[in-house]
PDB file of N, CA and C in Angstrom:
ATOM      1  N   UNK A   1     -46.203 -24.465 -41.384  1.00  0.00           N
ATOM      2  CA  UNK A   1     -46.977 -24.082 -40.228  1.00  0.00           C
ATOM      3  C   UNK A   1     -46.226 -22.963 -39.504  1.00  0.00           C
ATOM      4  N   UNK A   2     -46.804 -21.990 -39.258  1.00  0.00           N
ATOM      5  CA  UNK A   2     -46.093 -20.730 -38.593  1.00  0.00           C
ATOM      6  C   UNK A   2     -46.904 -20.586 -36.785  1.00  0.00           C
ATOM      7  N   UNK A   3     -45.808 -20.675 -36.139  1.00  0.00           N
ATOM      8  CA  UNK A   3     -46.450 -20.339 -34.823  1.00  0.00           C
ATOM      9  C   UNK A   3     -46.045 -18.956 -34.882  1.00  0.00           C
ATOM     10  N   UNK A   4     -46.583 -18.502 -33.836  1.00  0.00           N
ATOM     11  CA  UNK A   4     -46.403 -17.146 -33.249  1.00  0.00           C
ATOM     12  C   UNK A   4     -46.938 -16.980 -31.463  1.00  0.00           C
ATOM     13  N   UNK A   5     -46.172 -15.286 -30.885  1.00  0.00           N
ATOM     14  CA  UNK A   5     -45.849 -15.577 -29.857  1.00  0.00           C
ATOM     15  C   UNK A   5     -47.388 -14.688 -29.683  1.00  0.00           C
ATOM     16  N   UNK A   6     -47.856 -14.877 -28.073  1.00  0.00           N
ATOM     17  CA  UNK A   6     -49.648 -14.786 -27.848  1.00  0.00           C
ATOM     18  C   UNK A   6     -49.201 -13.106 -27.677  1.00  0.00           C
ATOM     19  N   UNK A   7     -48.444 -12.680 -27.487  1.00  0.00           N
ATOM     20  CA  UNK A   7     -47.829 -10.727 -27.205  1.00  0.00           C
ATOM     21  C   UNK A   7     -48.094 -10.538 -28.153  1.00  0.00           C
ATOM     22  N   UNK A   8     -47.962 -10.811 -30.062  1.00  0.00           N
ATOM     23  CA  UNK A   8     -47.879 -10.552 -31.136  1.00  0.00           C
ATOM     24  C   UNK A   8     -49.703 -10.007 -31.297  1.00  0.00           C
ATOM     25  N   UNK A   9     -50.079 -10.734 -30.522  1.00  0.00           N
ATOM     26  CA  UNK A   9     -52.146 -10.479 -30.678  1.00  0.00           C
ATOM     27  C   UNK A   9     -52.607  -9.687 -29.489  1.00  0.00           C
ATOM     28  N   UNK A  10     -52.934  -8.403 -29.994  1.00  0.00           N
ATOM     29  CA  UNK A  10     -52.896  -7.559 -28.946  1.00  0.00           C
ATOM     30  C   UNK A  10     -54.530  -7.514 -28.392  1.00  0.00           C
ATOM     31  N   UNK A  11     -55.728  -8.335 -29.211  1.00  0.00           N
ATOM     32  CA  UNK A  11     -57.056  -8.045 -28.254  1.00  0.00           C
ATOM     33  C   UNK A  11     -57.241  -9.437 -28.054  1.00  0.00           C
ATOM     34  N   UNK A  12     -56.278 -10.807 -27.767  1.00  0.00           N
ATOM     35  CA  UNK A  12     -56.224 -12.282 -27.733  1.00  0.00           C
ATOM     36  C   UNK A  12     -57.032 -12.286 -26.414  1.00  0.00           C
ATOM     37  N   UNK A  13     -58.565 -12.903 -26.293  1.00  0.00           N
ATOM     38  CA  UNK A  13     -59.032 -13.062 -24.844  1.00  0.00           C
ATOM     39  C   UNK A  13     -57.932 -14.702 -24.092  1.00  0.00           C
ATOM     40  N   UNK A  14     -57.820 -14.322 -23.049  1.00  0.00           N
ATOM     41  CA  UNK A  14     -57.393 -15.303 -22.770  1.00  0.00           C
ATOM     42  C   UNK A  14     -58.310 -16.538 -22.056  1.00  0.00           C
ATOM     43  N   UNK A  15     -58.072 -17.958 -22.215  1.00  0.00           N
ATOM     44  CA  UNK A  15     -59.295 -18.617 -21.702  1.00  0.00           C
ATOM     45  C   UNK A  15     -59.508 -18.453 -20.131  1.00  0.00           C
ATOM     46  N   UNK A  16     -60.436 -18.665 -19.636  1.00  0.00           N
ATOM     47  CA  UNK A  16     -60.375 -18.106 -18.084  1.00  0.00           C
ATOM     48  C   UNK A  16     -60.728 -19.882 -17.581  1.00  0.00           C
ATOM     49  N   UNK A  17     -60.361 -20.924 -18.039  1.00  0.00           N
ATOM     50  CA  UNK A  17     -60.160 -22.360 -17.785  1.00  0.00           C
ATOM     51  C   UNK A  17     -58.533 -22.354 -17.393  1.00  0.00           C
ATOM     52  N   UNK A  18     -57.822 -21.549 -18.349  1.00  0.00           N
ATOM     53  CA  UNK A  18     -55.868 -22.121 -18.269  1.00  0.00           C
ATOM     54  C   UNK A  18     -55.540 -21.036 -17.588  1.00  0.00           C
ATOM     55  N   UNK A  19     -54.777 -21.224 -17.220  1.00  0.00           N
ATOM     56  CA  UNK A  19     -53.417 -20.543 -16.368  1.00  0.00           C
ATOM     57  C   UNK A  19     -52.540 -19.700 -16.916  1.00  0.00           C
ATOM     58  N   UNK A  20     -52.764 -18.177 -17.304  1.00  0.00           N
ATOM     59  CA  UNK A  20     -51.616 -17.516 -17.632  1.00  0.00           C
ATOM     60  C   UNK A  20     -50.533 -16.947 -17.325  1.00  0.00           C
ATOM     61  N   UNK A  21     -49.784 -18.357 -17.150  1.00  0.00           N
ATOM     62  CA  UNK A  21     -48.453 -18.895 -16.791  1.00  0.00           C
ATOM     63  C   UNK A  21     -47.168 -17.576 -16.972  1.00  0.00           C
ATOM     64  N   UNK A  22     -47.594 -16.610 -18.056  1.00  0.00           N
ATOM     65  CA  UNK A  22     -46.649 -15.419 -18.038  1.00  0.00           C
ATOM     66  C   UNK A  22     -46.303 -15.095 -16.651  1.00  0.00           C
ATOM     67  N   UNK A  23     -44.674 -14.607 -16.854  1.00  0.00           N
ATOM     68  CA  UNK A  23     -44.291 -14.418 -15.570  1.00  0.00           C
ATOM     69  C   UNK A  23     -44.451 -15.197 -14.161  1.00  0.00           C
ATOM     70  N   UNK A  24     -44.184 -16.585 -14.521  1.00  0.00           N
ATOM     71  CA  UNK A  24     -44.361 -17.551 -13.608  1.00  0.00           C
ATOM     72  C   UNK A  24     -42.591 -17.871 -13.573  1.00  0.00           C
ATOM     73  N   UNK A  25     -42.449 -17.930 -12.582  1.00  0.00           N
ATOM     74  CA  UNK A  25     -41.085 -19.186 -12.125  1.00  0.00           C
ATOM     75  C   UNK A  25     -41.379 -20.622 -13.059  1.00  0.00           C
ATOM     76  N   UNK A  26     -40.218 -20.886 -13.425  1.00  0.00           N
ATOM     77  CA  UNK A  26     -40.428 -21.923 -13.999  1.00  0.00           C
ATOM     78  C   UNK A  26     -38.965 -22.786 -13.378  1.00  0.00           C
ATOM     79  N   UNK A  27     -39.191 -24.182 -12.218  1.00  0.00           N
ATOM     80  CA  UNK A  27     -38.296 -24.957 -11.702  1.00  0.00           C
ATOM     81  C   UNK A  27     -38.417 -26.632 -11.839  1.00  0.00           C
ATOM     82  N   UNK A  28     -37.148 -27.181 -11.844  1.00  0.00           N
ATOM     83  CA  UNK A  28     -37.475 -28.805 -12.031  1.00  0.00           C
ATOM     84  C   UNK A  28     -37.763 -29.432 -10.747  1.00  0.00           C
ATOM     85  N   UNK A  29     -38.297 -30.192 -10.669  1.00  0.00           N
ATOM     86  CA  UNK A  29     -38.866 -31.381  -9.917  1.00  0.00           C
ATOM     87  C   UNK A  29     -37.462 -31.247  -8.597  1.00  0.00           C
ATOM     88  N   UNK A  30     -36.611 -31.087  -9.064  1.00  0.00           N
ATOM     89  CA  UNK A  30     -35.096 -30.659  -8.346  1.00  0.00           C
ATOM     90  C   UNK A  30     -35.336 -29.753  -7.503  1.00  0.00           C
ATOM     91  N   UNK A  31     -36.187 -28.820  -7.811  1.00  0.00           N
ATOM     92  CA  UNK A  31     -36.273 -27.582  -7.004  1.00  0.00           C
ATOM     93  C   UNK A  31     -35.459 -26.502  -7.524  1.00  0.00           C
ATOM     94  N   UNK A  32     -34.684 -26.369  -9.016  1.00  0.00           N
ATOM     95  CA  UNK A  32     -33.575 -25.854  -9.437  1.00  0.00           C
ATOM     96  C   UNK A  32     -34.726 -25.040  -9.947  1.00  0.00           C
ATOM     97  N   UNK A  33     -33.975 -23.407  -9.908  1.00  0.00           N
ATOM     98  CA  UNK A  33     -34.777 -22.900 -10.601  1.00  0.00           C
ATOM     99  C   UNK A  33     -34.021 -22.741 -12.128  1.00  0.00           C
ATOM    100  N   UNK A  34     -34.768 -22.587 -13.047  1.00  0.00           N
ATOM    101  CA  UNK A  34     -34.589 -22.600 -14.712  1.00  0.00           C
ATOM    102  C   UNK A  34     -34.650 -21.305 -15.445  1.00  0.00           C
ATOM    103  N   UNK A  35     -35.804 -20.405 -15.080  1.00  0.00           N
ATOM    104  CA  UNK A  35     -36.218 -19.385 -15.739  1.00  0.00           C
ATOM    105  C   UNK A  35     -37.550 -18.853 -15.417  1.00  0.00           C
ATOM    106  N   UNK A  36     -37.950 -18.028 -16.482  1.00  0.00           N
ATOM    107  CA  UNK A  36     -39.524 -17.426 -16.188  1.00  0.00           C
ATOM    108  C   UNK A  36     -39.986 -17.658 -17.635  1.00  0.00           C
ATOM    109  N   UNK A  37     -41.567 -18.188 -17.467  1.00  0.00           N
ATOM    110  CA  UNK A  37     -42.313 -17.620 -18.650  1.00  0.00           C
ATOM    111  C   UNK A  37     -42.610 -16.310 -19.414  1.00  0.00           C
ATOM    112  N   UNK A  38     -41.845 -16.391 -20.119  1.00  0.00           N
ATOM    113  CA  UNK A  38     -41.541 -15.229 -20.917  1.00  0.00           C
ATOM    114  C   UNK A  38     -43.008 -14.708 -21.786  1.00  0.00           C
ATOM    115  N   UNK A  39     -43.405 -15.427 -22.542  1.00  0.00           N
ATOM    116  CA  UNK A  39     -44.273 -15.890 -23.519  1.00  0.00           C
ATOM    117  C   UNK A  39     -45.074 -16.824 -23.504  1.00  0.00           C
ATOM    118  N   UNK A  40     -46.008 -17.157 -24.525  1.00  0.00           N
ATOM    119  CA  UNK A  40     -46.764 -18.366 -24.818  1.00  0.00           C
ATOM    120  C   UNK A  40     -46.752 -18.307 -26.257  1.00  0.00           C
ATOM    121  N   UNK A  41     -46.443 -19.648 -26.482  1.00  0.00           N
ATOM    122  CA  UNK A  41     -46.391 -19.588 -28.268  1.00  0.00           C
ATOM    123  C   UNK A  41     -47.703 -20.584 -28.687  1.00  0.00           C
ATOM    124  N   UNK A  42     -48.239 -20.160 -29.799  1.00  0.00           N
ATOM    125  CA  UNK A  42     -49.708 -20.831 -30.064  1.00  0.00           C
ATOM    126  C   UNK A  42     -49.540 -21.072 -31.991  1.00  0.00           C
ATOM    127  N   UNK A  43     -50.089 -22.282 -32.157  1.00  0.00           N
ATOM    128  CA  UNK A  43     -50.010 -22.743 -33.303  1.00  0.00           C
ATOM    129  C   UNK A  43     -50.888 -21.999 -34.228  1.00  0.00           C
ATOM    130  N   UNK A  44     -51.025 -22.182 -35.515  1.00  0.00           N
ATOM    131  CA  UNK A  44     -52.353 -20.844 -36.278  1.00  0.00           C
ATOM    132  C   UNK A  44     -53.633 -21.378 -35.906  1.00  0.00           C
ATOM    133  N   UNK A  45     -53.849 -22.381 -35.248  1.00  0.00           N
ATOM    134  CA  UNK A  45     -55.355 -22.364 -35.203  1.00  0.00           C
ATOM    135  C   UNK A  45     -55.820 -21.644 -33.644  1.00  0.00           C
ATOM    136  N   UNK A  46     -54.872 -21.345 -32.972  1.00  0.00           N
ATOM    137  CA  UNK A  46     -54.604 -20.589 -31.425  1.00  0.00           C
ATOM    138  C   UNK A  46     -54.210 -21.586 -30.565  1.00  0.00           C
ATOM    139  N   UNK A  47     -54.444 -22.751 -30.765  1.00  0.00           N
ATOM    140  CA  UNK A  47     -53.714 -23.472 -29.524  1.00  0.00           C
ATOM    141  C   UNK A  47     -52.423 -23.188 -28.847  1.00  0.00           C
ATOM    142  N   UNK A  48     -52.280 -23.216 -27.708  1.00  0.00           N
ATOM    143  CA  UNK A  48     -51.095 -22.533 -26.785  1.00  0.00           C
ATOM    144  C   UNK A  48     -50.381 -24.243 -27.273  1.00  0.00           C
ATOM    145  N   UNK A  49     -48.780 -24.060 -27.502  1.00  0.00           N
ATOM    146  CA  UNK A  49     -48.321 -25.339 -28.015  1.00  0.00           C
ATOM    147  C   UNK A  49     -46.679 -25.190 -27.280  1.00  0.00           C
ATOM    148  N   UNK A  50     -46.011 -23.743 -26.810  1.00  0.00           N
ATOM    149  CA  UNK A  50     -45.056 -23.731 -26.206  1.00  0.00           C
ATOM    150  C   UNK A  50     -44.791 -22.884 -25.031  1.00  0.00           C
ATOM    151  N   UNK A  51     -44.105 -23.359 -24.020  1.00  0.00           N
ATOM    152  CA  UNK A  51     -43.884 -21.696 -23.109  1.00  0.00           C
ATOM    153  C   UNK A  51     -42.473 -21.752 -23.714  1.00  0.00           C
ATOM    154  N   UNK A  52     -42.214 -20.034 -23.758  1.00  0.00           N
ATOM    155  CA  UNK A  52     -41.058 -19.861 -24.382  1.00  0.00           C
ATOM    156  C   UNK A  52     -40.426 -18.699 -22.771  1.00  0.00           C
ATOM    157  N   UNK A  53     -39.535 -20.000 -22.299  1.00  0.00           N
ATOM    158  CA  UNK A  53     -38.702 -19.319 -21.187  1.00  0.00           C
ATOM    159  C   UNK A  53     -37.193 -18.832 -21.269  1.00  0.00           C
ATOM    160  N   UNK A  54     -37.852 -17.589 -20.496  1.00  0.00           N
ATOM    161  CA  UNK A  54     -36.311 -17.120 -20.593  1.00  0.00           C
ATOM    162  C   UNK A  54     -35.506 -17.397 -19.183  1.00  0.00           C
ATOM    163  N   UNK A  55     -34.408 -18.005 -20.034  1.00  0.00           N
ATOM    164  CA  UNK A  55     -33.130 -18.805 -19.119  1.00  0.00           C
ATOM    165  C   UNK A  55     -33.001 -17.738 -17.822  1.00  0.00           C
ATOM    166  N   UNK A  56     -32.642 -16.337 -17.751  1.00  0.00           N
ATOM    167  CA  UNK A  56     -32.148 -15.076 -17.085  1.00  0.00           C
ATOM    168  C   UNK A  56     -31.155 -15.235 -17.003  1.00  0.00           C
ATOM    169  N   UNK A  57     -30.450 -14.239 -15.775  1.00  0.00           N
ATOM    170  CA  UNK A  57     -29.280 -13.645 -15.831  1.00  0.00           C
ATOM    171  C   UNK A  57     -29.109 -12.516 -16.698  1.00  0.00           C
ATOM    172  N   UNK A  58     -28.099 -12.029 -16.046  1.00  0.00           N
ATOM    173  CA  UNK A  58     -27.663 -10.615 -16.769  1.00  0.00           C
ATOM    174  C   UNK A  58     -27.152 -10.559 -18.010  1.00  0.00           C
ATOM    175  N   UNK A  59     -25.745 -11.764 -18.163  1.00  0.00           N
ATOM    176  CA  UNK A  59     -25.480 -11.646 -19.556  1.00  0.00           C
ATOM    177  C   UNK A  59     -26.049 -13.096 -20.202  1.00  0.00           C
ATOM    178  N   UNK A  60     -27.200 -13.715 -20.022  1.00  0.00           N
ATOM    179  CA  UNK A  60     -27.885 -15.101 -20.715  1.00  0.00           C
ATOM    180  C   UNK A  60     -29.052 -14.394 -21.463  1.00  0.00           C
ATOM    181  N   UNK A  61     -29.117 -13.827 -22.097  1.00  0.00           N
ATOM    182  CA  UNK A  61     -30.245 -13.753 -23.117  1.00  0.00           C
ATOM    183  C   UNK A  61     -31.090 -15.157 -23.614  1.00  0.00           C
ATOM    184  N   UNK A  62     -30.676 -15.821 -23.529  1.00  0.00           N
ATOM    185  CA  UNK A  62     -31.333 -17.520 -24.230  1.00  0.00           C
ATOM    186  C   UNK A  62     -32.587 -17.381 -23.600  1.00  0.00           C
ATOM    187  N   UNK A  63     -33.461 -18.067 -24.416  1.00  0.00           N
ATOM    188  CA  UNK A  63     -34.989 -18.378 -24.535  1.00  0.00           C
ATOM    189  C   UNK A  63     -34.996 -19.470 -24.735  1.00  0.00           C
ATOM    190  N   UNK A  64     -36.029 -20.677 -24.515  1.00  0.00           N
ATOM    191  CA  UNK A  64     -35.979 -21.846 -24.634  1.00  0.00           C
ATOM    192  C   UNK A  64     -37.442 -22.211 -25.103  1.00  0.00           C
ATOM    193  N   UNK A  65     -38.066 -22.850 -26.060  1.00  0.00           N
ATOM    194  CA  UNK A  65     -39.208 -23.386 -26.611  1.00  0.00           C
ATOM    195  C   UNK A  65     -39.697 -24.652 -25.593  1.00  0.00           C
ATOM    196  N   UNK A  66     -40.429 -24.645 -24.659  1.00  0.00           N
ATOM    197  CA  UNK A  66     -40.413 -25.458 -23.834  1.00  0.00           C
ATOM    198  C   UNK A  66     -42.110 -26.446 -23.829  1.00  0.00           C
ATOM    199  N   UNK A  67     -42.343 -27.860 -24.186  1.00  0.00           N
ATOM    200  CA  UNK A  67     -43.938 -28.279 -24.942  1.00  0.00           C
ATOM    201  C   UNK A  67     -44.734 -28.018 -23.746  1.00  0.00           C
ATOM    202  N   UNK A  68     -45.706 -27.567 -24.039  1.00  0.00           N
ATOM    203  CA  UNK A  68     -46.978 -27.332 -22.688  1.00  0.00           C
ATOM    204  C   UNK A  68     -46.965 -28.318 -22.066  1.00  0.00           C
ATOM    205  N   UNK A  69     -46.874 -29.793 -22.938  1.00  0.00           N
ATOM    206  CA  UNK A  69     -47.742 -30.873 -22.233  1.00  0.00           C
ATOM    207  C   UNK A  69     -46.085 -31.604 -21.252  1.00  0.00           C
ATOM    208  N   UNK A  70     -44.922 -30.921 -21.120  1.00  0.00           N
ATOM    209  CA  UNK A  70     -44.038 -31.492 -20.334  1.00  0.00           C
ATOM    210  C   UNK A  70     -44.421 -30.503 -19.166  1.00  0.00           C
ATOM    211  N   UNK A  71     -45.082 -29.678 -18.758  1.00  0.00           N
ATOM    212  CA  UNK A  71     -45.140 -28.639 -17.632  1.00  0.00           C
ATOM    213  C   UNK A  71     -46.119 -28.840 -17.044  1.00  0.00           C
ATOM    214  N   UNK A  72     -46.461 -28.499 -15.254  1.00  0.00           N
ATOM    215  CA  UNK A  72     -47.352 -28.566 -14.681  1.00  0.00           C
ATOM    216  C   UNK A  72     -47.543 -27.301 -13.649  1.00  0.00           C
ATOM    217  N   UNK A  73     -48.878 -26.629 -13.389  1.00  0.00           N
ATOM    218  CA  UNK A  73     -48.365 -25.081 -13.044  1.00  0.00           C
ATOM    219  C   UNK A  73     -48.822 -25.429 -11.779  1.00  0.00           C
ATOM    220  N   UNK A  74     -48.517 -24.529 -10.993  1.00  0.00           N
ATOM    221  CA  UNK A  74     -49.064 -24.676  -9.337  1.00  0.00           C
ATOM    222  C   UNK A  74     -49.530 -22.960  -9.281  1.00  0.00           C
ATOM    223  N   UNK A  75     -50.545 -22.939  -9.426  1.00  0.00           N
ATOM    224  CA  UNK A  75     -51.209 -21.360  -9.460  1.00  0.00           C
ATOM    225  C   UNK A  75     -51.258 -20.892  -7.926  1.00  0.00           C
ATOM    226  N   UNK A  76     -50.981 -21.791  -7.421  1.00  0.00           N
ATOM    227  CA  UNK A  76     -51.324 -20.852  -5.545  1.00  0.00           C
ATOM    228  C   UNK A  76     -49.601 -19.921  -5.382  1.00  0.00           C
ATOM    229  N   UNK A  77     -48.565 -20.736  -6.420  1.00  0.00           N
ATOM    230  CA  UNK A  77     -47.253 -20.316  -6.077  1.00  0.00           C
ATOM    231  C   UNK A  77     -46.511 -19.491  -7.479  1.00  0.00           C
ATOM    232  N   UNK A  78     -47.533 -19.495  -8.227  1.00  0.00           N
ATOM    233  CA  UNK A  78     -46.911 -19.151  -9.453  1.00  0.00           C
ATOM    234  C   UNK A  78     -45.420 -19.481  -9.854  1.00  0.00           C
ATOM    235  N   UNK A  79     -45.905 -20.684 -10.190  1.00  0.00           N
ATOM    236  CA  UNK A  79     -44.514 -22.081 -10.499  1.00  0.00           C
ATOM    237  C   UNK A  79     -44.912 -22.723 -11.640  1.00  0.00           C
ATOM    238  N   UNK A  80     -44.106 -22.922 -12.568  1.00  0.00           N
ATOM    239  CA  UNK A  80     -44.358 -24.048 -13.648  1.00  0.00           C
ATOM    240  C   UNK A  80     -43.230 -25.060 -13.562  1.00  0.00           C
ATOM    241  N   UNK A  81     -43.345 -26.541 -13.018  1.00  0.00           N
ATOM    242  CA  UNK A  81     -42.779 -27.582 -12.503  1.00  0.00           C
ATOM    243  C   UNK A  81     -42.438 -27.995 -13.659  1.00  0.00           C
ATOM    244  N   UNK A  82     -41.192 -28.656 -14.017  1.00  0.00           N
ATOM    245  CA  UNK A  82     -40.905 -29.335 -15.280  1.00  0.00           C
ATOM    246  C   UNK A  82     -40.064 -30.630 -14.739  1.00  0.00           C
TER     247      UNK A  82
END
C-alpha cells in the first residue's frame, strides 16, 4: 500500500465538509505547542489517513506521521489539539 502526500496532486479538490488543517498549529491538551501541519497524507483510495507535522525550529527538520483520528481541529483558532 503506498500513501502519498495531498501537495504531490496538484488539481486534488479538497472536500468542503473537512478542515484543511495545512498550516494549522498543532498543540497538546497541555497547551504545549508541538508543530504545524505541514501536509496531509492520504491512502490510494484518497482517504486523508495522516497529518504529517513538522516538529520546527531552526535546526529540527523532523516531521512526524501523526493518525487523523488522534486529532481534533478548532477552526475558529486554527489549532489541531492532540
Amino acid at each position: 500500500m503506498s500513501y502519498s502526500s495531498l501537495s504531490q496532486h496538484q488539481n486534488v479538490q479538497f472536500p468542503s465538509e473537512l478542515a484543511d488543517v495545512r498550516g494549522f498549529e498543532v498543540r497538546t491538551r497541555d497547551d504545549e505547542k508541538v508543530g504545524r501541519v505541514d501536509d496531509l497524507i492520504c491512502s490510494p483510495d484518497g482517504s486523508i489517513r495522516y497529518l504529517d507535522v513538522d516538529l520546527g525550529g531552526f535546526f529540527n527538520t523532523r516531521h512526524v506521521a501523526l493518525p487523523v483520528g488522534s486529532a481534533q481541529v478548532d477552526r475558529a483558532n486554527d489549532i489541531v489539539w492532540v
